[in-house]
PDB file of N, CA and C in Angstrom:
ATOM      1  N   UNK A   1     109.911  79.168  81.449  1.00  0.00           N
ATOM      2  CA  UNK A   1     110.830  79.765  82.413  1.00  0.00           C
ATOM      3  C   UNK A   1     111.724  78.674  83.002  1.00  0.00           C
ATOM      4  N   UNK A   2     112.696  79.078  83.177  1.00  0.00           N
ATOM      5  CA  UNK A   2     113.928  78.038  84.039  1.00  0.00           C
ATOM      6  C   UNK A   2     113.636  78.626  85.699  1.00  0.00           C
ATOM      7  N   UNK A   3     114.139  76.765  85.968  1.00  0.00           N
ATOM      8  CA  UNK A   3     114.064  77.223  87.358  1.00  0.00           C
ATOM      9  C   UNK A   3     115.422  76.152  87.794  1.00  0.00           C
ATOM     10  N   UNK A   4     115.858  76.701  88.560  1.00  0.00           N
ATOM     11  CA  UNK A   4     117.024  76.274  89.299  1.00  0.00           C
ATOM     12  C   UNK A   4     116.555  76.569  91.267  1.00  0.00           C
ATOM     13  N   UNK A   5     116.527  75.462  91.665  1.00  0.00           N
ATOM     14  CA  UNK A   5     116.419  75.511  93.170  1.00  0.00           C
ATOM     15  C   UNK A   5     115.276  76.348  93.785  1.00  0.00           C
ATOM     16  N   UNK A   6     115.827  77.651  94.229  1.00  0.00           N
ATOM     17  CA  UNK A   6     114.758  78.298  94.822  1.00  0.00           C
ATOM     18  C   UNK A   6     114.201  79.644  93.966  1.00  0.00           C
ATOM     19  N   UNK A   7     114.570  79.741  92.510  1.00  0.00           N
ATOM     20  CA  UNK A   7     114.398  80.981  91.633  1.00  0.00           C
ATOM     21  C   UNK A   7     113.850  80.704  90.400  1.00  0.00           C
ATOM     22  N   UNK A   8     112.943  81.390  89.891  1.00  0.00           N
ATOM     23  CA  UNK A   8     112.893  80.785  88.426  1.00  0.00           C
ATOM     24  C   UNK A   8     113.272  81.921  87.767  1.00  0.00           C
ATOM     25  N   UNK A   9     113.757  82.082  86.496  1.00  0.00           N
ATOM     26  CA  UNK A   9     114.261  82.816  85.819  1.00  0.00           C
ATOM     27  C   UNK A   9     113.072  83.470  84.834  1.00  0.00           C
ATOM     28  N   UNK A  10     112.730  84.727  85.201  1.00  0.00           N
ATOM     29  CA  UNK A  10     111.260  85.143  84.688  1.00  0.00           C
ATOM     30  C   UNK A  10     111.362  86.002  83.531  1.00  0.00           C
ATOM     31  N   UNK A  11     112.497  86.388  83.135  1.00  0.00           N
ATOM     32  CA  UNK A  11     113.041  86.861  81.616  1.00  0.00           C
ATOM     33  C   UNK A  11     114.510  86.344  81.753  1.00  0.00           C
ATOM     34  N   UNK A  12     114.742  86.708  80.012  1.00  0.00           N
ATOM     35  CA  UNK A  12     116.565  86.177  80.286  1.00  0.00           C
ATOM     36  C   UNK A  12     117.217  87.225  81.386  1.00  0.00           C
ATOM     37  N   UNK A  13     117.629  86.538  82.265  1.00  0.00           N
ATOM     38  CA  UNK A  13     118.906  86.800  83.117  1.00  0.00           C
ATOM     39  C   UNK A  13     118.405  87.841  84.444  1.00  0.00           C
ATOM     40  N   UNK A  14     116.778  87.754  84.442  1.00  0.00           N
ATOM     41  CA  UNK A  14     115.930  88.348  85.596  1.00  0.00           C
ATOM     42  C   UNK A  14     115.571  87.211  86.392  1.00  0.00           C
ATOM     43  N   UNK A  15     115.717  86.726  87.425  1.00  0.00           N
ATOM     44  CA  UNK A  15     115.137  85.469  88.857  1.00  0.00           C
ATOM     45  C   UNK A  15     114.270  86.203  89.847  1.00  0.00           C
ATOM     46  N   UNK A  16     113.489  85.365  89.871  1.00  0.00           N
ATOM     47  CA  UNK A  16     112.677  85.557  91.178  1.00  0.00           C
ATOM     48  C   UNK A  16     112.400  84.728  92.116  1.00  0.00           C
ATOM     49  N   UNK A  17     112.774  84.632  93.472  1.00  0.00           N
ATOM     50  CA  UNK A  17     112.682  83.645  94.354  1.00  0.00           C
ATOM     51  C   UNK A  17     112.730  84.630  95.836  1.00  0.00           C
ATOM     52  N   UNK A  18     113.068  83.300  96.242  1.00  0.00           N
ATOM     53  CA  UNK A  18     112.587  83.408  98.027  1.00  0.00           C
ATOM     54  C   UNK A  18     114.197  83.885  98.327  1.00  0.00           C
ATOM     55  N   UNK A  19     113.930  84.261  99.584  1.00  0.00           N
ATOM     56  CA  UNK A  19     115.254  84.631 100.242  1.00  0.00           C
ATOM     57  C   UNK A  19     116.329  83.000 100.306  1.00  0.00           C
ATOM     58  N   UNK A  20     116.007  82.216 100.073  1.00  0.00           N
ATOM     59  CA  UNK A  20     117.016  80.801  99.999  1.00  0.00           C
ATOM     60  C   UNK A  20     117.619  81.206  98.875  1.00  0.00           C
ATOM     61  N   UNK A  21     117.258  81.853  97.734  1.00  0.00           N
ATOM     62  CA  UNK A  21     117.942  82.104  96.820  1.00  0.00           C
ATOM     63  C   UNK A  21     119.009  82.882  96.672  1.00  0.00           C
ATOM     64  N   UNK A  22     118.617  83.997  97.590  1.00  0.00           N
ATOM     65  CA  UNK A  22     119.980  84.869  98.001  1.00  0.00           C
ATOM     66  C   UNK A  22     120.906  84.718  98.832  1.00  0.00           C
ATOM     67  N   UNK A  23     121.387  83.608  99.372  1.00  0.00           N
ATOM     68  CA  UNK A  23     122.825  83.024  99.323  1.00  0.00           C
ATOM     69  C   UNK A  23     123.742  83.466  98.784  1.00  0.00           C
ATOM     70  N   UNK A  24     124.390  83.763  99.273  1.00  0.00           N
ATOM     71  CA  UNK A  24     125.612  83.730  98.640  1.00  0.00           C
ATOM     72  C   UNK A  24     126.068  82.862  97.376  1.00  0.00           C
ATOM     73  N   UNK A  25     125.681  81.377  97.820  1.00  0.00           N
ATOM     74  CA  UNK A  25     126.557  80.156  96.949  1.00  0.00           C
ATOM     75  C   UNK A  25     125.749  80.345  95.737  1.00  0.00           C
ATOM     76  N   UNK A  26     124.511  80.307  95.968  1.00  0.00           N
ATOM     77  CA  UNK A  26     123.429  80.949  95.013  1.00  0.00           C
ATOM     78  C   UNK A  26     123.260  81.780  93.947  1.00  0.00           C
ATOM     79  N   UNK A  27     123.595  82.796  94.714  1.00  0.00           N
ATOM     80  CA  UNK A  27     123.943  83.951  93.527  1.00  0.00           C
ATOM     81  C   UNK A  27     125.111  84.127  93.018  1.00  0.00           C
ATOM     82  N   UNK A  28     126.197  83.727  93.459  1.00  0.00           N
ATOM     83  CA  UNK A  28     127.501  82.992  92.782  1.00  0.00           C
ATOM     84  C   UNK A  28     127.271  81.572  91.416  1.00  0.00           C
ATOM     85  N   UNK A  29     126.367  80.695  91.796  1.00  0.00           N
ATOM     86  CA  UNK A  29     126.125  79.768  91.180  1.00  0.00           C
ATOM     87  C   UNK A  29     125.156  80.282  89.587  1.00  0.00           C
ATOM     88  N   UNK A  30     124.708  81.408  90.313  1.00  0.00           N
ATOM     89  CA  UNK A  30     123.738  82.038  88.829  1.00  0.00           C
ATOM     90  C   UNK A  30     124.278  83.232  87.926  1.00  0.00           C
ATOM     91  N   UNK A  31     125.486  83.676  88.421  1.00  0.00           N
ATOM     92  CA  UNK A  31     126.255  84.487  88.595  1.00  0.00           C
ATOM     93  C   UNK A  31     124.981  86.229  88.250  1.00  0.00           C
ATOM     94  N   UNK A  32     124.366  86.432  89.301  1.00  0.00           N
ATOM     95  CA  UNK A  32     124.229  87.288  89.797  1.00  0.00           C
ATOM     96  C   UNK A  32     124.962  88.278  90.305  1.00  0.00           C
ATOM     97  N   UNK A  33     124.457  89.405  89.516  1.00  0.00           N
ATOM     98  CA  UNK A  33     125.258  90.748  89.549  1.00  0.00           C
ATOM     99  C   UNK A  33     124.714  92.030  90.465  1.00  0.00           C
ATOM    100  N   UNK A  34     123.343  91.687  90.507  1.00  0.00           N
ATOM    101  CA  UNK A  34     122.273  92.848  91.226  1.00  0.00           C
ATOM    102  C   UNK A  34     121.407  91.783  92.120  1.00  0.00           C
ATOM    103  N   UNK A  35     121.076  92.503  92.803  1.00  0.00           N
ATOM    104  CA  UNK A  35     119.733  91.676  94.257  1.00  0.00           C
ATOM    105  C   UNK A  35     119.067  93.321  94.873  1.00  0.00           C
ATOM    106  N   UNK A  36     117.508  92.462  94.559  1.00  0.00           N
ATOM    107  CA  UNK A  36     116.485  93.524  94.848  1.00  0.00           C
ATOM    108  C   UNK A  36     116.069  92.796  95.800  1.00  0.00           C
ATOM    109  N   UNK A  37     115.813  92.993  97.630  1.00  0.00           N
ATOM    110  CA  UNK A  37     115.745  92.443  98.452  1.00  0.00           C
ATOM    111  C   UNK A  37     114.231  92.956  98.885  1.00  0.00           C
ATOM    112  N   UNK A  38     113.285  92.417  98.812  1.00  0.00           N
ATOM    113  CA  UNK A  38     111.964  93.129  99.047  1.00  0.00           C
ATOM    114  C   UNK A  38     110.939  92.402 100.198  1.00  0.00           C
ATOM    115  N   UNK A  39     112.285  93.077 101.257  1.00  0.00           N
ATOM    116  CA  UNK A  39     111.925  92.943 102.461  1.00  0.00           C
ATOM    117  C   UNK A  39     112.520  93.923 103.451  1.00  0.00           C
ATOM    118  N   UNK A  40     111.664  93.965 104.696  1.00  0.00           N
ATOM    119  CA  UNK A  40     111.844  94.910 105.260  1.00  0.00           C
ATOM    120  C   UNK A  40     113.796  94.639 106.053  1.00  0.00           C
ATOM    121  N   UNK A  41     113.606  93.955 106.298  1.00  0.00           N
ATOM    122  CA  UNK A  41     114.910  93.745 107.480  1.00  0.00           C
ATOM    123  C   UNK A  41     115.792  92.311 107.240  1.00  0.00           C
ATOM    124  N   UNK A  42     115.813  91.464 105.892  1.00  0.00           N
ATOM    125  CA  UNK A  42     115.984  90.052 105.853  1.00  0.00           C
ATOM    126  C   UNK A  42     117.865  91.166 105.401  1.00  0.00           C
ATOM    127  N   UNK A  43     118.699  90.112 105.737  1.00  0.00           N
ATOM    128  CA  UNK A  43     120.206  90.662 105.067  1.00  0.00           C
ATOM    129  C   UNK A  43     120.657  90.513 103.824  1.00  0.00           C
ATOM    130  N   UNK A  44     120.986  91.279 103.245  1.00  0.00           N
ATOM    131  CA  UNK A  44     122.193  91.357 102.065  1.00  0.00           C
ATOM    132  C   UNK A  44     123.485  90.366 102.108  1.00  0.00           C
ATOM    133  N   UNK A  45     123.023  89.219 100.896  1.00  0.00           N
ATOM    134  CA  UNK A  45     124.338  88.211 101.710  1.00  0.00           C
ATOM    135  C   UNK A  45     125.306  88.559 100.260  1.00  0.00           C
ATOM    136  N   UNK A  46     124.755  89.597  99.165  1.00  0.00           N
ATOM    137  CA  UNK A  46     125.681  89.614  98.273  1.00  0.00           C
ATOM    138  C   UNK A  46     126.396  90.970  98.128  1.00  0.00           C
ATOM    139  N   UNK A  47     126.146  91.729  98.931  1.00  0.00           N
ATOM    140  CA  UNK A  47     127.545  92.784  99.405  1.00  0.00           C
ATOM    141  C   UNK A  47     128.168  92.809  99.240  1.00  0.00           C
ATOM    142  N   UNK A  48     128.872  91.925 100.421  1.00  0.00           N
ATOM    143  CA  UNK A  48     130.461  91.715 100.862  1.00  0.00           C
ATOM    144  C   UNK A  48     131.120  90.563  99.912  1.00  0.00           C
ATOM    145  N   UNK A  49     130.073  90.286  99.008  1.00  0.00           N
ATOM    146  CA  UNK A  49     130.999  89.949  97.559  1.00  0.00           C
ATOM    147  C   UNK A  49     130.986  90.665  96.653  1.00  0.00           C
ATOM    148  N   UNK A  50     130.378  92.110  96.664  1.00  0.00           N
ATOM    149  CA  UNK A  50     130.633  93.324  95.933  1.00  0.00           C
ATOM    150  C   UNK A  50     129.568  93.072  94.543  1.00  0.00           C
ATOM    151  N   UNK A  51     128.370  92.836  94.995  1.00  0.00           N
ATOM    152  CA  UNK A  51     127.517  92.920  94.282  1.00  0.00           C
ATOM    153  C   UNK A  51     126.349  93.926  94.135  1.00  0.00           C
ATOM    154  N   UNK A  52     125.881  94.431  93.702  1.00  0.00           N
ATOM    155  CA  UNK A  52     125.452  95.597  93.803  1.00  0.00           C
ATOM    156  C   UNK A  52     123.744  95.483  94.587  1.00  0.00           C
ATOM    157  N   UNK A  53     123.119  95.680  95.328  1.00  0.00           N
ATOM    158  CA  UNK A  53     121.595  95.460  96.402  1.00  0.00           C
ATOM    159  C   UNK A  53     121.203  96.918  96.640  1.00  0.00           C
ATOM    160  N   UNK A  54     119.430  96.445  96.151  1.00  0.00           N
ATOM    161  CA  UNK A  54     118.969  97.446  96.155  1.00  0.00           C
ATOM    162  C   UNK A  54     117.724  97.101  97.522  1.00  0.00           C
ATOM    163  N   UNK A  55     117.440  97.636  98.500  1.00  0.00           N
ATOM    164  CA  UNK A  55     116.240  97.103  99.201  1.00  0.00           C
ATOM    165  C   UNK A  55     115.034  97.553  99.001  1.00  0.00           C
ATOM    166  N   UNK A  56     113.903  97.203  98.877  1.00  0.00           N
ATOM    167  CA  UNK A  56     112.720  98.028  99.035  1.00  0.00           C
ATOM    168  C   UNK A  56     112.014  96.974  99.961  1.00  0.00           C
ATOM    169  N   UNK A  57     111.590  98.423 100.999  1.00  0.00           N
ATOM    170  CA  UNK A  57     110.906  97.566 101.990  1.00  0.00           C
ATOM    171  C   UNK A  57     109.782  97.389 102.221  1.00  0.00           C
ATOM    172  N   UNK A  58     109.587  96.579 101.628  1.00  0.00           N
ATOM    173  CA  UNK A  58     108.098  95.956 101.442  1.00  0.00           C
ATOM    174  C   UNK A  58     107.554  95.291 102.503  1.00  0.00           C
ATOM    175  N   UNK A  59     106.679  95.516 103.266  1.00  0.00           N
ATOM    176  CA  UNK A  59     105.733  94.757 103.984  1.00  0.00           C
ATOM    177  C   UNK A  59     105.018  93.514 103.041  1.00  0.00           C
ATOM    178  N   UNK A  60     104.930  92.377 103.659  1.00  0.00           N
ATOM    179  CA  UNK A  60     104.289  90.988 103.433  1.00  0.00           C
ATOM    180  C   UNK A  60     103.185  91.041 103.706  1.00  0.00           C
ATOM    181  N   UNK A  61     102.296  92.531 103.054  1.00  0.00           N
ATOM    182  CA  UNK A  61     100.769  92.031 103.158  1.00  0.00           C
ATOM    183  C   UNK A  61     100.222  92.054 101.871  1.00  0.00           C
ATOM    184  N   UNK A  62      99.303  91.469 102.007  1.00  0.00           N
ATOM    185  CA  UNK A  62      98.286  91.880 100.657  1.00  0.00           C
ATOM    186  C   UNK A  62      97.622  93.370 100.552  1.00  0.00           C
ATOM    187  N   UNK A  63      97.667  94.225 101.464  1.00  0.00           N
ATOM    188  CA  UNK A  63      97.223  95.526 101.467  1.00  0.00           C
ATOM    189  C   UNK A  63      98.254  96.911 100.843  1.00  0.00           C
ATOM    190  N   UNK A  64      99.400  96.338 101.081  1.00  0.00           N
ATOM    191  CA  UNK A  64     101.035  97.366 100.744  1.00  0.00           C
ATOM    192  C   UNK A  64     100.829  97.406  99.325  1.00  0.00           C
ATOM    193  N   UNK A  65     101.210  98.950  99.862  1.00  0.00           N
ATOM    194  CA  UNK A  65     101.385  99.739  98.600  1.00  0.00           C
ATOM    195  C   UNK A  65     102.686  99.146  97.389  1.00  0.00           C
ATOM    196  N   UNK A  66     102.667  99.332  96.395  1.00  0.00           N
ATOM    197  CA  UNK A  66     104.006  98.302  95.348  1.00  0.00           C
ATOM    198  C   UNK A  66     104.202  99.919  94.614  1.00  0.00           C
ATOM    199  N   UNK A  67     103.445 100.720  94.259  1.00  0.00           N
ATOM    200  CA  UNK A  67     103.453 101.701  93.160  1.00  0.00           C
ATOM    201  C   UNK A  67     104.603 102.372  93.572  1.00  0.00           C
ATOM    202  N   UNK A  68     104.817 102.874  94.609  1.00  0.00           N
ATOM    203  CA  UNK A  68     106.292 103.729  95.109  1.00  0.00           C
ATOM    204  C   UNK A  68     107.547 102.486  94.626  1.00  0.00           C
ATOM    205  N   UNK A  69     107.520 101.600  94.706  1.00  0.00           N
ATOM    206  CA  UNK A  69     108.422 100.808  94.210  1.00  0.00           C
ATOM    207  C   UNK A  69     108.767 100.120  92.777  1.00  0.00           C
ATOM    208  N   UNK A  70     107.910 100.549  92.509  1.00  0.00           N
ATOM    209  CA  UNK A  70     107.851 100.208  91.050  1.00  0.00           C
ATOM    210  C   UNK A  70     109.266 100.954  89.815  1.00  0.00           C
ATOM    211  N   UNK A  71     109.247 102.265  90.120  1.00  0.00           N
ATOM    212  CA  UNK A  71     110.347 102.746  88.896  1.00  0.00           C
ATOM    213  C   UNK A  71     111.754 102.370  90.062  1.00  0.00           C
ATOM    214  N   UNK A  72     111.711 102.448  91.151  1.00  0.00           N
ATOM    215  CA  UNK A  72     113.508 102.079  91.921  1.00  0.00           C
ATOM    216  C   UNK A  72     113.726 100.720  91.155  1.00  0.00           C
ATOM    217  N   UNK A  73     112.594  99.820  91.083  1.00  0.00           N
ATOM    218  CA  UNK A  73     113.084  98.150  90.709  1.00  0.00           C
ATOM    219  C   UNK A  73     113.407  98.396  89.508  1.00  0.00           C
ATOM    220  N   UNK A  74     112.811  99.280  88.559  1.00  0.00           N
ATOM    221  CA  UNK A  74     113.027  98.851  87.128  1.00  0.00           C
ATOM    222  C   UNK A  74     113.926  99.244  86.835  1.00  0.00           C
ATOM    223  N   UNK A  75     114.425 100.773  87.356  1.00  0.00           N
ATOM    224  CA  UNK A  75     115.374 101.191  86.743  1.00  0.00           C
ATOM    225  C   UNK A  75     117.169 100.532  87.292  1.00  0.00           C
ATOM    226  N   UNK A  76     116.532  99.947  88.360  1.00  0.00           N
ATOM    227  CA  UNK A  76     117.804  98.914  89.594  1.00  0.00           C
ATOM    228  C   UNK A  76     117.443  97.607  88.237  1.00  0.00           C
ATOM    229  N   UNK A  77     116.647  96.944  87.401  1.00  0.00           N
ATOM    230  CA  UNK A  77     116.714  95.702  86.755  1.00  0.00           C
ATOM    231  C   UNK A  77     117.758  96.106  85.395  1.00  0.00           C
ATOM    232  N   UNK A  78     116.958  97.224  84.752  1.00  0.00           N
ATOM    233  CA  UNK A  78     117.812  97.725  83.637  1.00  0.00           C
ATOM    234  C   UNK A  78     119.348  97.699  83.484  1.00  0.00           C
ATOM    235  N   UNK A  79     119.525  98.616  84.746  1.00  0.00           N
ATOM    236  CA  UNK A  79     120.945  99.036  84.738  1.00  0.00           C
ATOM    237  C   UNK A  79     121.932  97.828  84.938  1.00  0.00           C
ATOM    238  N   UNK A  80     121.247  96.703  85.593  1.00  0.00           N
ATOM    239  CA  UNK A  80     122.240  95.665  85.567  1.00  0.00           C
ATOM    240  C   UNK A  80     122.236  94.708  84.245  1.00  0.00           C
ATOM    241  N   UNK A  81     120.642  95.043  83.317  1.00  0.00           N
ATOM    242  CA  UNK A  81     120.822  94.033  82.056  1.00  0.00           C
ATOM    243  C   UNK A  81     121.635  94.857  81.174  1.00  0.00           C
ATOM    244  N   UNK A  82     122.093  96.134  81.107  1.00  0.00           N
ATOM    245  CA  UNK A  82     122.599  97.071  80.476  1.00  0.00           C
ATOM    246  C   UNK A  82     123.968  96.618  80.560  1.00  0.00           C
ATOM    247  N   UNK A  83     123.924  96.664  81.561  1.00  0.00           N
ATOM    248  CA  UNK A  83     125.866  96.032  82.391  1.00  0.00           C
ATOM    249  C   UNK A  83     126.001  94.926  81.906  1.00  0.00           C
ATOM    250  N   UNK A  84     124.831  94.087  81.697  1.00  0.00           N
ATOM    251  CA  UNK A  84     125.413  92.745  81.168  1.00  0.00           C
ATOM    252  C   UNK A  84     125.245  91.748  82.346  1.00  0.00           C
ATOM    253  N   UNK A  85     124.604  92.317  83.366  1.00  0.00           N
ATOM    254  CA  UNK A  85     124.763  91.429  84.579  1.00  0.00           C
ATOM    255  C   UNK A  85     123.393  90.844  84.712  1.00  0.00           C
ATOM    256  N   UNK A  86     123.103  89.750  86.173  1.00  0.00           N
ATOM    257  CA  UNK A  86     121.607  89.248  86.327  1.00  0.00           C
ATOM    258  C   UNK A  86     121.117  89.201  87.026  1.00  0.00           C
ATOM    259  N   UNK A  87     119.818  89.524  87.454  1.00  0.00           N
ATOM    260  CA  UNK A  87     119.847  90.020  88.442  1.00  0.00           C
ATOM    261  C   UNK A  87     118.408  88.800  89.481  1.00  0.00           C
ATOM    262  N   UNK A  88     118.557  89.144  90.486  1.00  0.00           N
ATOM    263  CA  UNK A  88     117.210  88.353  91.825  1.00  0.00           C
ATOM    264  C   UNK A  88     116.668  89.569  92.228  1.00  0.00           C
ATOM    265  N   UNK A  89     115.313  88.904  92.076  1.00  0.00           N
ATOM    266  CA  UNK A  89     114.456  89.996  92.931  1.00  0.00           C
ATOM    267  C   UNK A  89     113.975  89.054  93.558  1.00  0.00           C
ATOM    268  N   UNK A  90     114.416  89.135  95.393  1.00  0.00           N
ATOM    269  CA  UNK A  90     113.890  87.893  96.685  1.00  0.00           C
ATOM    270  C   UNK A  90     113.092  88.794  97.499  1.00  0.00           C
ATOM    271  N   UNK A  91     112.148  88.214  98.121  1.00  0.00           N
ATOM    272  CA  UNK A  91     111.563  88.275  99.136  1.00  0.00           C
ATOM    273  C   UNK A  91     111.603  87.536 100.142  1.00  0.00           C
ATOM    274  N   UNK A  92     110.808  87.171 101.014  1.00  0.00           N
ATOM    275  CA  UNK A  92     111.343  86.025 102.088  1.00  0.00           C
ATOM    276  C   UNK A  92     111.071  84.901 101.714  1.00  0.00           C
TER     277      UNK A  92
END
């Protein structure tokens, strides 16, 4: 796996990292097309550069449920490798 800064790249053109990764300069620099933000309340910094964010709000425990979230992420990962785009899935 590649890793660049705060993401490693966990299939071609899928990242996973911490919210440092979702920057702006960041996801410009990886050219990121989609951001799965899987947190309850952290901000969307790739918006208002017209990138497409999906949130699921996940609680930071080891007890939270993931199964309700499971087909929104995949079918939010697809549609952007389909597009051709790449996508972050951050947490905090």
């Amino acid at each position: 796996a590649l890793r660049i800064g705060w993401a490693d790249e966990v299939m071609e053109r899928v990242w996973l990292g911490s919210a440092d990764a979702a920057k702006l300069d960041s996801l410009q620099r990886r050219n990121i097309t989609h951001v799965i933000n899987v947190t309850e309340d952290l901000k969307f910094h790739g918006e208002e550069a017209g990138l497409k964010c999906l949130r699921l709000p996940v609680d930071d425990h080891p007890s939270e449920k993931l199964r309700p979230y499971i087909f929104p992420a995949c079918e939010f990962i697809n549609e952007g490798l389909r597009g051709g785009g790449s996508i972050l899935v951050h947490c905090r």
